[in-house]
Every structure is written in structure tokens, then in C-alpha cells.
C-alpha atoms as a PDB file:
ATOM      1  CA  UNK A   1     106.282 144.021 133.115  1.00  0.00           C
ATOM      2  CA  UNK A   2     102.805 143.159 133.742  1.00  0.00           C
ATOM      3  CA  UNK A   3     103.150 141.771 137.111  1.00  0.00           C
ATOM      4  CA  UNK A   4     104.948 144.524 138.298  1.00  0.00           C
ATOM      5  CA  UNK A   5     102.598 146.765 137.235  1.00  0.00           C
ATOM      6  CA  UNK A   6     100.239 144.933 138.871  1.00  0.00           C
ATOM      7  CA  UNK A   7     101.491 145.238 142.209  1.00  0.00           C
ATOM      8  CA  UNK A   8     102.455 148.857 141.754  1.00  0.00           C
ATOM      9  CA  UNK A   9      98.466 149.436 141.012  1.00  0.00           C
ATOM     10  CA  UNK A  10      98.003 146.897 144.063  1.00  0.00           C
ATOM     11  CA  UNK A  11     100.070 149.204 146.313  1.00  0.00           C
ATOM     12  CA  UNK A  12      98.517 152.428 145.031  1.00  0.00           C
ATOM     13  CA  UNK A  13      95.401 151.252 146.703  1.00  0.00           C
ATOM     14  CA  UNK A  14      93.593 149.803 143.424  1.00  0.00           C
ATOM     15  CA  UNK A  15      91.503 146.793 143.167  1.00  0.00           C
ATOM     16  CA  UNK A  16      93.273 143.915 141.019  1.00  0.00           C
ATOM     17  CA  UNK A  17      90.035 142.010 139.903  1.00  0.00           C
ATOM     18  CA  UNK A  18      91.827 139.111 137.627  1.00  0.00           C
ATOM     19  CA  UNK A  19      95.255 138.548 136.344  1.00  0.00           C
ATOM     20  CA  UNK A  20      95.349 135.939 133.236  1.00  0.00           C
ATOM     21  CA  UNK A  21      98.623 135.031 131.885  1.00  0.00           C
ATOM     22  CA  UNK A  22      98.933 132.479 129.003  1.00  0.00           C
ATOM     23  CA  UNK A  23     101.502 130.313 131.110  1.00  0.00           C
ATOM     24  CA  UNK A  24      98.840 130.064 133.913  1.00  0.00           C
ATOM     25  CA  UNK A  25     101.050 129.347 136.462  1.00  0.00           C
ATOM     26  CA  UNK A  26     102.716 132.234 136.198  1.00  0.00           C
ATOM     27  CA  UNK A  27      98.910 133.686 136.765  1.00  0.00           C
ATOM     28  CA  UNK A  28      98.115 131.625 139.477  1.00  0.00           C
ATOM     29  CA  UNK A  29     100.763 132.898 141.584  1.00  0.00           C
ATOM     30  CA  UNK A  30     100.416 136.359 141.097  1.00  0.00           C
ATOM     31  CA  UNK A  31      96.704 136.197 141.537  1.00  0.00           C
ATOM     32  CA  UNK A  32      97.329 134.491 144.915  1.00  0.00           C
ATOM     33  CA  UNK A  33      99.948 137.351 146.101  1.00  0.00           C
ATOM     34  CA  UNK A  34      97.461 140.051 145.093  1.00  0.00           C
ATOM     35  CA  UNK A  35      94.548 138.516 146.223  1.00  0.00           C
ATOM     36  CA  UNK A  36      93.154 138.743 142.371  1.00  0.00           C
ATOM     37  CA  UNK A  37      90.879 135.898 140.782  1.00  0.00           C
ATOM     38  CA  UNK A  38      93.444 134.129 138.354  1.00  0.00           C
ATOM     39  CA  UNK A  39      91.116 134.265 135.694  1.00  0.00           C
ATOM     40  CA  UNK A  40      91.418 131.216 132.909  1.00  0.00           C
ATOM     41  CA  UNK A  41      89.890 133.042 130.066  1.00  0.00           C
ATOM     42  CA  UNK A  42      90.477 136.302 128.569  1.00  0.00           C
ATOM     43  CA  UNK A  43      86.749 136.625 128.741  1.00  0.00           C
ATOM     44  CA  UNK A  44      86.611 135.961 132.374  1.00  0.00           C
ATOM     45  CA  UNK A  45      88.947 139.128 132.814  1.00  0.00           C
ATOM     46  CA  UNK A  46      86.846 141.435 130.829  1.00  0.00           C
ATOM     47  CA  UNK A  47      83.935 140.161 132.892  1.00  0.00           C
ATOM     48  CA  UNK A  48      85.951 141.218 136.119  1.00  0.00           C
ATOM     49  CA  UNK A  49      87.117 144.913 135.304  1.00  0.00           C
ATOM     50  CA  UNK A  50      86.025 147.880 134.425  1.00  0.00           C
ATOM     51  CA  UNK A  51      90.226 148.704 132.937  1.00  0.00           C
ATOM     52  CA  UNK A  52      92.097 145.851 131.650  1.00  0.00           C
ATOM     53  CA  UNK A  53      95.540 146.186 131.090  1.00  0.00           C
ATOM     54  CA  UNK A  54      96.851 144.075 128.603  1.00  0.00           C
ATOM     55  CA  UNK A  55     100.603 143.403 127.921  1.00  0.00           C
ATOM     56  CA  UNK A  56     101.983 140.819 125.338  1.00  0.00           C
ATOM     57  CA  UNK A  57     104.588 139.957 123.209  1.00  0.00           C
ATOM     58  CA  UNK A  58     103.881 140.956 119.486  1.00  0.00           C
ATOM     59  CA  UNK A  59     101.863 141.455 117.242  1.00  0.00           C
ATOM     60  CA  UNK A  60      99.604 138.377 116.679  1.00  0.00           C
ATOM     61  CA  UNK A  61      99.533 137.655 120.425  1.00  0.00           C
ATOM     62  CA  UNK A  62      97.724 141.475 120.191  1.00  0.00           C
ATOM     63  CA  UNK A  63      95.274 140.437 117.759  1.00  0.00           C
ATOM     64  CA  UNK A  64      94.403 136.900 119.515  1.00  0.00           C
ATOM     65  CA  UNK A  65      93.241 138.106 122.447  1.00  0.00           C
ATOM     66  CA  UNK A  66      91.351 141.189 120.492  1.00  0.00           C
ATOM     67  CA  UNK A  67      89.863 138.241 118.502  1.00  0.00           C
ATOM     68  CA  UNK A  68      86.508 139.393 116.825  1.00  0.00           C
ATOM     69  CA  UNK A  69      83.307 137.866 119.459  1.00  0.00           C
ATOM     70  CA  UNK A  70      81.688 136.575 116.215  1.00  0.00           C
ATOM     71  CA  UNK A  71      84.859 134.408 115.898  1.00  0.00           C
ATOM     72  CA  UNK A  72      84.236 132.050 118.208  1.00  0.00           C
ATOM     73  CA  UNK A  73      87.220 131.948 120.011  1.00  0.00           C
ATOM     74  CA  UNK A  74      88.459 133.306 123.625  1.00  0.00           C
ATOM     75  CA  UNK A  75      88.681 137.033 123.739  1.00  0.00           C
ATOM     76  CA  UNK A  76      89.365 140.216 126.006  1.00  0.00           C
ATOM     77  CA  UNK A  77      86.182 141.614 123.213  1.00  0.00           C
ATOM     78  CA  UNK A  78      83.385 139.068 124.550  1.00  0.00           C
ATOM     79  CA  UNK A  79      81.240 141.237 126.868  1.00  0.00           C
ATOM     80  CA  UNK A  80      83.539 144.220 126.062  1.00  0.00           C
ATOM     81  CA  UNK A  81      81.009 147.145 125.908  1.00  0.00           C
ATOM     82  CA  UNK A  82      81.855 149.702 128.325  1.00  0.00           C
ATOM     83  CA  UNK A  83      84.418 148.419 129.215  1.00  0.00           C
ATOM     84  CA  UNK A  84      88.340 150.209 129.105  1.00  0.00           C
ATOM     85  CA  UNK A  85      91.133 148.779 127.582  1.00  0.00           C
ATOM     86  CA  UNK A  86      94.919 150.280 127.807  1.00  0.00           C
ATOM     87  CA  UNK A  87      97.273 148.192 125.421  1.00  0.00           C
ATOM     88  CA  UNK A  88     100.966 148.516 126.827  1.00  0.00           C
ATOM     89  CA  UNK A  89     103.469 146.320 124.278  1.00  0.00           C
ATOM     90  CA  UNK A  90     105.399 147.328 121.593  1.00  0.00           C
ATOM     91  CA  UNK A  91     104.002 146.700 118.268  1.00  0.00           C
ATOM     92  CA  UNK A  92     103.363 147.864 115.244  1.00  0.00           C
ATOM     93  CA  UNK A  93     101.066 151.250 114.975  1.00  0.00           C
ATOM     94  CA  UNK A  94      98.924 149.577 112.785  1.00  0.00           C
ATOM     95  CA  UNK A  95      97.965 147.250 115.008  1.00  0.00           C
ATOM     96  CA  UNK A  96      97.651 149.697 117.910  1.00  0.00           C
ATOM     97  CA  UNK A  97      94.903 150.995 115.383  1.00  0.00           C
ATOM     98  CA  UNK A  98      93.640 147.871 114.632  1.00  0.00           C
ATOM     99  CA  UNK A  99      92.895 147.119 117.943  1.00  0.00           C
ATOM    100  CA  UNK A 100      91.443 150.269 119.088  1.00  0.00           C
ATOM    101  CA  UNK A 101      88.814 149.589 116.517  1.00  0.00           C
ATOM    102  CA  UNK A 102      88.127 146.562 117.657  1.00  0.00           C
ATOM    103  CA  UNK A 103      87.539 147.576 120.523  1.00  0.00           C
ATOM    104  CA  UNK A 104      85.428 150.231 119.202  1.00  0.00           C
ATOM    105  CA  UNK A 105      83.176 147.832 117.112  1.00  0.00           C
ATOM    106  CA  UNK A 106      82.571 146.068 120.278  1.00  0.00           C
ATOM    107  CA  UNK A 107      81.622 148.891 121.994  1.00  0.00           C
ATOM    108  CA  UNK A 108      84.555 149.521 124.479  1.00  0.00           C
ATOM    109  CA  UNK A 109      87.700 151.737 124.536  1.00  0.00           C
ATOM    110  CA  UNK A 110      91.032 151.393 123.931  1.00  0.00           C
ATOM    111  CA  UNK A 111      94.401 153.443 125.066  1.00  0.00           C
ATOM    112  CA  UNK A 112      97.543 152.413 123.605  1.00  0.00           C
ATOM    113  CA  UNK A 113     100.115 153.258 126.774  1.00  0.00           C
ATOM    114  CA  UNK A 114     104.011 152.653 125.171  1.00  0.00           C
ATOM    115  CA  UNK A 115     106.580 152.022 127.720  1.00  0.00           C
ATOM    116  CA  UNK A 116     110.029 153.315 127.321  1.00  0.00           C
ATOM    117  CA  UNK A 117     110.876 151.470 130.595  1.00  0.00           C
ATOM    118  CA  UNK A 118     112.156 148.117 131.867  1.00  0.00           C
ATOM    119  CA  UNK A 119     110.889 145.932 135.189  1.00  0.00           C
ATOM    120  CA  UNK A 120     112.520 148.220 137.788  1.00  0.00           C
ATOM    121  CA  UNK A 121     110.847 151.042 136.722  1.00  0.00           C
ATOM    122  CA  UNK A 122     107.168 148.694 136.311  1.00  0.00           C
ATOM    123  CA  UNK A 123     107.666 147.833 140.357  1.00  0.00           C
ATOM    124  CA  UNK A 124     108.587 151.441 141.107  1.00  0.00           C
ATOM    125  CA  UNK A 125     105.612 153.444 139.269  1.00  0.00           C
ATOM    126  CA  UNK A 126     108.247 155.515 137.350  1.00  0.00           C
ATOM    127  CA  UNK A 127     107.347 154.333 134.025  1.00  0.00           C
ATOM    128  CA  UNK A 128     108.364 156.539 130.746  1.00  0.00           C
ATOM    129  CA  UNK A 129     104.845 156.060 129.461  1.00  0.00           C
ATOM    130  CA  UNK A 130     103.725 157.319 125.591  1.00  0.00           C
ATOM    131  CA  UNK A 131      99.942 157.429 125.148  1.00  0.00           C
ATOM    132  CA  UNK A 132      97.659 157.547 122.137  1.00  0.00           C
ATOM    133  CA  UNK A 133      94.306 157.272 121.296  1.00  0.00           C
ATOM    134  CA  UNK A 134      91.058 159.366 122.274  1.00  0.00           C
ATOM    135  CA  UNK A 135      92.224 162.418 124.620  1.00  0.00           C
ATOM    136  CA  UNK A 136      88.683 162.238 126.893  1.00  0.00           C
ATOM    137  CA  UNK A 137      89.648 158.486 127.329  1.00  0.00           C
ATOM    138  CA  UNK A 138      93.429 159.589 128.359  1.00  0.00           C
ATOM    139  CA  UNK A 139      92.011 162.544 130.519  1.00  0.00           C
ATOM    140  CA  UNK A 140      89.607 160.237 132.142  1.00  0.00           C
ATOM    141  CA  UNK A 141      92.847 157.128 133.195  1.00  0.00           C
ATOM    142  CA  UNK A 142      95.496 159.637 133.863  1.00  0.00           C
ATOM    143  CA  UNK A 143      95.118 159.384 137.433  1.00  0.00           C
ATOM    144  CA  UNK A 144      95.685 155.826 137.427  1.00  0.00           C
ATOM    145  CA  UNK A 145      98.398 156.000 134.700  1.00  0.00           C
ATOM    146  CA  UNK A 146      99.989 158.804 136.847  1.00  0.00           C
ATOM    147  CA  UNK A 147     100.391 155.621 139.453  1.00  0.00           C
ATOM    148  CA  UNK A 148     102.674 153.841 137.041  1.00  0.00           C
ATOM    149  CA  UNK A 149     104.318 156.492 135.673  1.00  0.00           C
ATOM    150  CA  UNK A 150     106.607 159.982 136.726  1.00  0.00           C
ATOM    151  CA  UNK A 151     106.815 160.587 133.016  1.00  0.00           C
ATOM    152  CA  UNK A 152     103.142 160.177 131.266  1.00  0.00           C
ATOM    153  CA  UNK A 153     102.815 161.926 128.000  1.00  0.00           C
ATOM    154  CA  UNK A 154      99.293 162.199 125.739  1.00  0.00           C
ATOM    155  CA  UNK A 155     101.454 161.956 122.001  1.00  0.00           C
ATOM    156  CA  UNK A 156      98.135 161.905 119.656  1.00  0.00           C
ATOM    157  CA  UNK A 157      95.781 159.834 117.593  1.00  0.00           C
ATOM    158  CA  UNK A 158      95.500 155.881 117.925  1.00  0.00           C
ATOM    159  CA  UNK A 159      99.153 154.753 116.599  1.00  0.00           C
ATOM    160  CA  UNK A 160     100.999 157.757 117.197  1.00  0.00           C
ATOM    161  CA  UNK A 161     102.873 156.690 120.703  1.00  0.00           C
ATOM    162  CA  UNK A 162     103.717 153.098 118.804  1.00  0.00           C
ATOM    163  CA  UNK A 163     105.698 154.685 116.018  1.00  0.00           C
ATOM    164  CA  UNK A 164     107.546 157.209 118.991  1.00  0.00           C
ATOM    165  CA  UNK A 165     107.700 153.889 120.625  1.00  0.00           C
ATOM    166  CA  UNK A 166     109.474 152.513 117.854  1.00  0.00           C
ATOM    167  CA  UNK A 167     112.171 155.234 117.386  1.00  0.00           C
ATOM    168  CA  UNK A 168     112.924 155.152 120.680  1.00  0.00           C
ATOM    169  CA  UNK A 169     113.801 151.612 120.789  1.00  0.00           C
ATOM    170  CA  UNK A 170     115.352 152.267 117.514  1.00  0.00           C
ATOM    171  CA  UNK A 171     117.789 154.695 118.728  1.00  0.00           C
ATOM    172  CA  UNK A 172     118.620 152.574 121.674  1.00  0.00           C
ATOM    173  CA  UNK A 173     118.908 148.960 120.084  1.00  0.00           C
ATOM    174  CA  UNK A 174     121.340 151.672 117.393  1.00  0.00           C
ATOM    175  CA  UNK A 175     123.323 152.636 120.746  1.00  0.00           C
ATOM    176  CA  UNK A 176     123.411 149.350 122.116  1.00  0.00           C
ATOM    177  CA  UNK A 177     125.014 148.048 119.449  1.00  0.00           C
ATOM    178  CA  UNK A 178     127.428 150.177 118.625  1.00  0.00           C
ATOM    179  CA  UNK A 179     128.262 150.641 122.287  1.00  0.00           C
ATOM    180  CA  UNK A 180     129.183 146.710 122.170  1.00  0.00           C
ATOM    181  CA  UNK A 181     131.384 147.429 118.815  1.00  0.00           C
ATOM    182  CA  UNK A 182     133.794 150.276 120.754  1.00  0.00           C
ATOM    183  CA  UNK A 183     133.735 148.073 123.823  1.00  0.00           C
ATOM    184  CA  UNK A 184     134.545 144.725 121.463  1.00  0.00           C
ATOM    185  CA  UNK A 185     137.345 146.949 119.743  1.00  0.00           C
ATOM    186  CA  UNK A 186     138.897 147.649 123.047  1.00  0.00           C
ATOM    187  CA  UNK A 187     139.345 145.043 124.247  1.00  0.00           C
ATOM    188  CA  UNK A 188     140.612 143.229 121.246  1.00  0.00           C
ATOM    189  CA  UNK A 189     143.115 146.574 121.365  1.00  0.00           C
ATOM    190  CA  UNK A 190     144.055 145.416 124.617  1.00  0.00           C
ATOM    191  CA  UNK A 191     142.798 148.423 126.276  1.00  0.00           C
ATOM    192  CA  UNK A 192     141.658 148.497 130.407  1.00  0.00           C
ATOM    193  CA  UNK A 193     137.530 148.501 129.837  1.00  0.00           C
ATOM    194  CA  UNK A 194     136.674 149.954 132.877  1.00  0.00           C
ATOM    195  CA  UNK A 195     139.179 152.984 131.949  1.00  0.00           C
ATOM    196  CA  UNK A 196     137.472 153.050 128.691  1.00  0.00           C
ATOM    197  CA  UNK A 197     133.781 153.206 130.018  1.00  0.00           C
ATOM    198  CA  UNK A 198     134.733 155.997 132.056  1.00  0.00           C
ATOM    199  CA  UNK A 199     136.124 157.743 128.862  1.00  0.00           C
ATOM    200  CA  UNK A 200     133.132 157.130 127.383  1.00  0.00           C
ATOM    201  CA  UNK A 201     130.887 158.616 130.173  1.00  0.00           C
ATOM    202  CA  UNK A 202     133.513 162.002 130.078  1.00  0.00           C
ATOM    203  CA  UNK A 203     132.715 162.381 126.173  1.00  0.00           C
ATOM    204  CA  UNK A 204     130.707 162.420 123.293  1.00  0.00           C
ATOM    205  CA  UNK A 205     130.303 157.984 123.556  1.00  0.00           C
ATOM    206  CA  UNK A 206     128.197 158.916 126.754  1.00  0.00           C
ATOM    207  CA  UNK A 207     124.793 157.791 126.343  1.00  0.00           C
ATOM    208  CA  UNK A 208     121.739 155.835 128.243  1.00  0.00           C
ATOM    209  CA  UNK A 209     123.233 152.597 127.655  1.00  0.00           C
ATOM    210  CA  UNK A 210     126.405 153.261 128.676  1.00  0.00           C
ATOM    211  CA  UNK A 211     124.971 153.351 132.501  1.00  0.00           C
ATOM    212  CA  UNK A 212     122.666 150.177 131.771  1.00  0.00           C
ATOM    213  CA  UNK A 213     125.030 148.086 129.310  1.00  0.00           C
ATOM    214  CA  UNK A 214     128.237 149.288 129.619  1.00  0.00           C
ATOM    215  CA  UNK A 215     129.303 147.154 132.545  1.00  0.00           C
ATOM    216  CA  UNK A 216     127.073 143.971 131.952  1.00  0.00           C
ATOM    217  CA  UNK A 217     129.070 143.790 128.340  1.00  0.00           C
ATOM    218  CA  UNK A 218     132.104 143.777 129.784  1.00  0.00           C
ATOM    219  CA  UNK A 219     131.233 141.396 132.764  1.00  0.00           C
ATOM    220  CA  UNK A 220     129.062 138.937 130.472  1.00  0.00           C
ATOM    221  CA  UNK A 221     126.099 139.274 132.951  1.00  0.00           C
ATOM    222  CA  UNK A 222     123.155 139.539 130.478  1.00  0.00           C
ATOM    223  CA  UNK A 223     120.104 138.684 133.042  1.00  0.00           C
ATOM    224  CA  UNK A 224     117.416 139.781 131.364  1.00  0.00           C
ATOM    225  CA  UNK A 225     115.265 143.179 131.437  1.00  0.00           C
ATOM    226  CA  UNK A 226     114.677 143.549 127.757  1.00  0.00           C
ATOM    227  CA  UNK A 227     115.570 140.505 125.783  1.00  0.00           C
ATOM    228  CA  UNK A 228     118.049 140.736 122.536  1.00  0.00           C
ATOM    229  CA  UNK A 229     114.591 138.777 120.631  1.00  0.00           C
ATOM    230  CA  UNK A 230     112.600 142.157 121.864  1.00  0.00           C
ATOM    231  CA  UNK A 231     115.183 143.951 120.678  1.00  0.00           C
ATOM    232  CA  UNK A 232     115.068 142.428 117.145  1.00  0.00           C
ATOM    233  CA  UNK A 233     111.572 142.512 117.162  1.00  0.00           C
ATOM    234  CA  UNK A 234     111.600 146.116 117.752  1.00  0.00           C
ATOM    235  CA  UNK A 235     114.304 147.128 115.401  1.00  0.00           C
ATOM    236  CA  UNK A 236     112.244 145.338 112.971  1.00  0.00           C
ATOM    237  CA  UNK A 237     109.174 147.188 113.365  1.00  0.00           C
ATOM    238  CA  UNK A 238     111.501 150.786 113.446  1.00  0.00           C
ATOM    239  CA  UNK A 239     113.361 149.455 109.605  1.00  0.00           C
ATOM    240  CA  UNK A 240     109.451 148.857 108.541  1.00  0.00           C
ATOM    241  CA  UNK A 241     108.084 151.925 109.231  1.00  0.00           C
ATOM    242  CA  UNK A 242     111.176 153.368 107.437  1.00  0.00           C
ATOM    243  CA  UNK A 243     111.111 151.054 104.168  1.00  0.00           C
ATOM    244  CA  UNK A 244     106.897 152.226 104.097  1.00  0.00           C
ATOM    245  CA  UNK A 245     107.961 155.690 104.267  1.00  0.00           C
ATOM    246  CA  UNK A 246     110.717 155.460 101.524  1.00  0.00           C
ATOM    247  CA  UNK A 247     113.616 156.124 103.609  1.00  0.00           C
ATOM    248  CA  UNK A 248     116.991 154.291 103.851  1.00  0.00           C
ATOM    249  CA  UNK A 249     117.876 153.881 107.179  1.00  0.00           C
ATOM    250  CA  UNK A 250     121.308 152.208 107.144  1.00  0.00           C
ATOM    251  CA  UNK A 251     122.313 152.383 110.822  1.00  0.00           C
ATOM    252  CA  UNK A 252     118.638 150.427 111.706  1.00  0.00           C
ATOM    253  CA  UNK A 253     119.152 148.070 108.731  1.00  0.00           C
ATOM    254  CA  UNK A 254     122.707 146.993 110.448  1.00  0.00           C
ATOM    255  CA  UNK A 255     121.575 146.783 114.355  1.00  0.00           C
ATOM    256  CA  UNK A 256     118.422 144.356 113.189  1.00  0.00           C
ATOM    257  CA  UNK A 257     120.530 142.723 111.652  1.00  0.00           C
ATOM    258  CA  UNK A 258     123.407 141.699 114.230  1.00  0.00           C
ATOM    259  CA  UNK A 259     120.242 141.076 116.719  1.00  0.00           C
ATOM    260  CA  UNK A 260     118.548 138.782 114.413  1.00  0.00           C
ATOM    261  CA  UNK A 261     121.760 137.060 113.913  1.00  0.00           C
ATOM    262  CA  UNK A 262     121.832 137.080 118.294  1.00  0.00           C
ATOM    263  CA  UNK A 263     118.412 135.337 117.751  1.00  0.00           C
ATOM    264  CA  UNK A 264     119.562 132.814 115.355  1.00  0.00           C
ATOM    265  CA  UNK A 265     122.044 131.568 117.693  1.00  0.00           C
ATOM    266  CA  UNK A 266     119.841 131.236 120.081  1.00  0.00           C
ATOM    267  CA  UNK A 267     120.735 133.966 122.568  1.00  0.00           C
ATOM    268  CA  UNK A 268     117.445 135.654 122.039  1.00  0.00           C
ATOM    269  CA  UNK A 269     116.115 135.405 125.271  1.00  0.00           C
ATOM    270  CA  UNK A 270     119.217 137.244 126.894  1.00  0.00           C
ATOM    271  CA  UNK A 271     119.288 140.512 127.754  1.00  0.00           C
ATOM    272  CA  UNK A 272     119.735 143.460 124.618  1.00  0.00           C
ATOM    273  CA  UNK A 273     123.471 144.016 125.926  1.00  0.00           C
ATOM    274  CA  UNK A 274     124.546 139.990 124.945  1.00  0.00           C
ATOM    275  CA  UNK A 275     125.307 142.340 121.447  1.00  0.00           C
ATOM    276  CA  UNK A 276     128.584 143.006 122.524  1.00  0.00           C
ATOM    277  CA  UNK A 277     128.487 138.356 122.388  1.00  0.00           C
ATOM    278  CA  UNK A 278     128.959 139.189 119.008  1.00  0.00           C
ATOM    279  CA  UNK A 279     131.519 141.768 118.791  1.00  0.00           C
ATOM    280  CA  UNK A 280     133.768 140.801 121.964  1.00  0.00           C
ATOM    281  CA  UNK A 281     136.687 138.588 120.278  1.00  0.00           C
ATOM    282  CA  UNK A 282     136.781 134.847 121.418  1.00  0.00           C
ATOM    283  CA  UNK A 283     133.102 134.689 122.965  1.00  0.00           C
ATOM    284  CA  UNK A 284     131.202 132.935 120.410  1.00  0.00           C
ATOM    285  CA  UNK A 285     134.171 130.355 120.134  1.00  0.00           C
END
């Protein structure tokens, strides 16, 4: 996601100062297609920019590279002060938060920008971006956000986007999987899939996944553009929210579930729509 925005920004006419990944390879050669310093310390990129993008995988990879400067370690933070950050993963609102005063404390800014998008949609500047945070510091990147995304929406204070961010991929990770369950069940009825999937599109089963999944569960063909171990992560983070607000959430319970159990046989890293591995009869044999 992160090199694709990159060249998106890159095309738009913006400067890429530094790109840092922590598999620097991967690094290297982007910074040598975009003509970008590959920078070998998250310090070295806040030294380089004026607006750092930052997109990881979870939670503690969030707070490493927001590490404290008194700690002594490597950090986006050292040299930070006036300096803009715009955090794009999902993770949980309270570390959106966290990190925003971090940032604060060292006396930069901090956007959280939520994507409800995959890697297509990175490369193409069509983003579904959710943003959160201070509204001058919003007002002041929306013409570069606007770059990245046809769908850019301010939600509210630091966290907010995060926990709309987190429904959303609730409610999708919910479709996905039960999605794989009626395609599973047809096809242990016996039933032509590609008759049922247009069915599906024709009725109330119609949904988002339906156009992105539908086919790749049927086919097996679960290249990845948001992994099953994202997907588990995120449901995770959705059933959280829910068990601190008192609620029973049954439906988000169960899909965690069957993608923690994809995780645990080691499927993670295949696309969300390897579910249907799990309901399809005879796959797991």
C-alpha cells in the first residue's frame, strides 16, 4: 500500500524525499524507481520531509517507530518538531491517540488517514480514505490527500476514523465469511457456482464482496490484496472495541474466529477470500 501510494504522490507531481521500509530491499528499490533517498533510519526520513507517511502492520510496529526520543532507540519522533505526520494502518483507536500525542509531545503533528481500500485503488489515487485528528491539520493536507483519494472524509477527533475503520472491516471480514459459507454449501449441494453467484448478485446475497471474492473462492485464486492474517487482525480489534463497550457481538465473535483458525493453519498470508478454504468441502484434505 505504501509503495503505491508513493508513486501515485510521485505522479501527482510531489517530491518523494525518502522511502524506509523495514525489509530494506524492498526500500532500496522503490527509492531507486522514484528517485527518493532510501533512507536506513526512521530518523533519517523525518530529517528528509516536511509529511511523512507512515504505513505498518499493527499495533506495536505503530508504537516502535513513534518510540519516545528520550528512549534511545530509532524513531520517526527524533527531530520531529514541525514536522507532519499522517498514520495510514489499521489499528486500534487507542493507539491512533497514542501516537498523535506523541507526536504532540515532540512537537509535530499527526493525522490518522484509514483506508477502506486495497493496492489497486493505492496506484490509482482512488483511495476510500477516513481521517481524524486536528481539523486545521486535515484542512491544511487535503490537497495532497485529495491526490490519493476520490473519497476523503474528515470523521472527527484523534481515534474516531480507526474505530469507523474497524466496523468497516468488520462488516466486510462478516460478509466475507459468510459469502464463503453459501458458496461452500453450494457446492457441497452440487449446485453450478457460477449460476449461483449470479443469483446472488440478482438478490438480497449481493454485496461488495461478492464482485471481489465471489469468483476467487470458487476458482481458489487467493493472490493477495488484503491478507486473511489482516483480516484476523482486524476482526480482532472490531470484537475489542465491542467487549469494552459491553456489547455481544456474535456474528464478529464467529468470523475472528474461522480467520484465526485460517491463521493457525498457516494460510494467513493469503488473501481474506482463502475463508471459503475452510468452508469448501474436500480443500483442507
Amino acid at each position: 500500500m505504501g509503495a503505491n501510494m508513493a508513486r501515485r504522490l510521485r505522479d501527482c507531481g510531489h517530491t518523494l524525499a525518502a522511502v524506509y521500509d523495514a525489509h530494506s530491499p524492498s526500500a532500496a528499490a522503490l527509492a531507486s524507481e522514484l528517485g527518493a533517498r532510501h533512507a536506513t533510519s526512521l530518523a533519517e526520513v523525518t530529517a528528509s520531509a516536511n509529511i511523512i507517511f507512515t504505513v505498518v502492520t499493527d499495533d506495536a510496529a505503530q508504537l516502535a517507530i513513534f518510540a519516545p526520543p528520550a528512549s534511545g532507540t530509532d524513531s520517526l519522533l527524533i527531530g520531529a518538531s514541525g514536522k507532519t505526520f499522517v498514520n495510514c494502518a489499521t489499528l486500534t483507536p487507542k493507539v491512533h491517540v497514542e501516537s498523535a500525542r506523541r507526536a504532540a509531545a515532540a512537537g509535530a503533528t499527526a493525522l490518522e488517514a484509514c483506508m477502506a481500500s486495497s493496492i489497486p485503488q493505492a496506484r490509482a489515487g482512488t483511495l476510500y480514505l477516513m481521517c481524524a485528528g486536528d481539523r486545521a491539520t486535515f484542512d491544511r493536507l487535503e490537497p495532497v490527500l485529495l491526490h490519493l483519494s476520490n473519497a476523503l472524509r474528515y470523521i472527527g477527533a484523534a481515534g474516531q476514523a480507526a474505530q469507523v475503520k474497524a466496523l468497516v472491516n468488520m462488516v466486510m471480514n462478516i460478509n466475507t465469511a459468510a459469502l464463503a459459507e453459501g458458496l461452500g454449501l453450494g457446492n457441497a449441494l452440487g449446485l453450478d457456482l457460477d449460476m449461483l453467484r449470479e443469483v446472488f448478485a440478482q438478490t438480497g446475497a449481493n454485496s461488495q464482496v461478492l464482485k471481489t471474492d465471489g469468483e476467487d473462492m470458487q476458482n481458489r485464486a487467493h493472490d493477495c490484496y488484503f491478507s486473511g492474517a489482516h483480516a484476523a487482525k482486524d476482526s480482532t480489534i472490531a470484537w475489542t472495541l465491542g467487549a469494552e463497550a459491553g456489547l455481544s457481538l456474535p456474528l464478529g465473535a464467529a468470523t475472528k474466529l474461522q480467520y484465526d483458525r485460517l491463521v493457525a493453519l498457516g494460510r494467513g498470508g493469503l488473501d481474506k477470500s482463502a475463508v471459503a478454504e475452510l468452508t469448501f468441502p474436500g480443500r483442507l484434505a
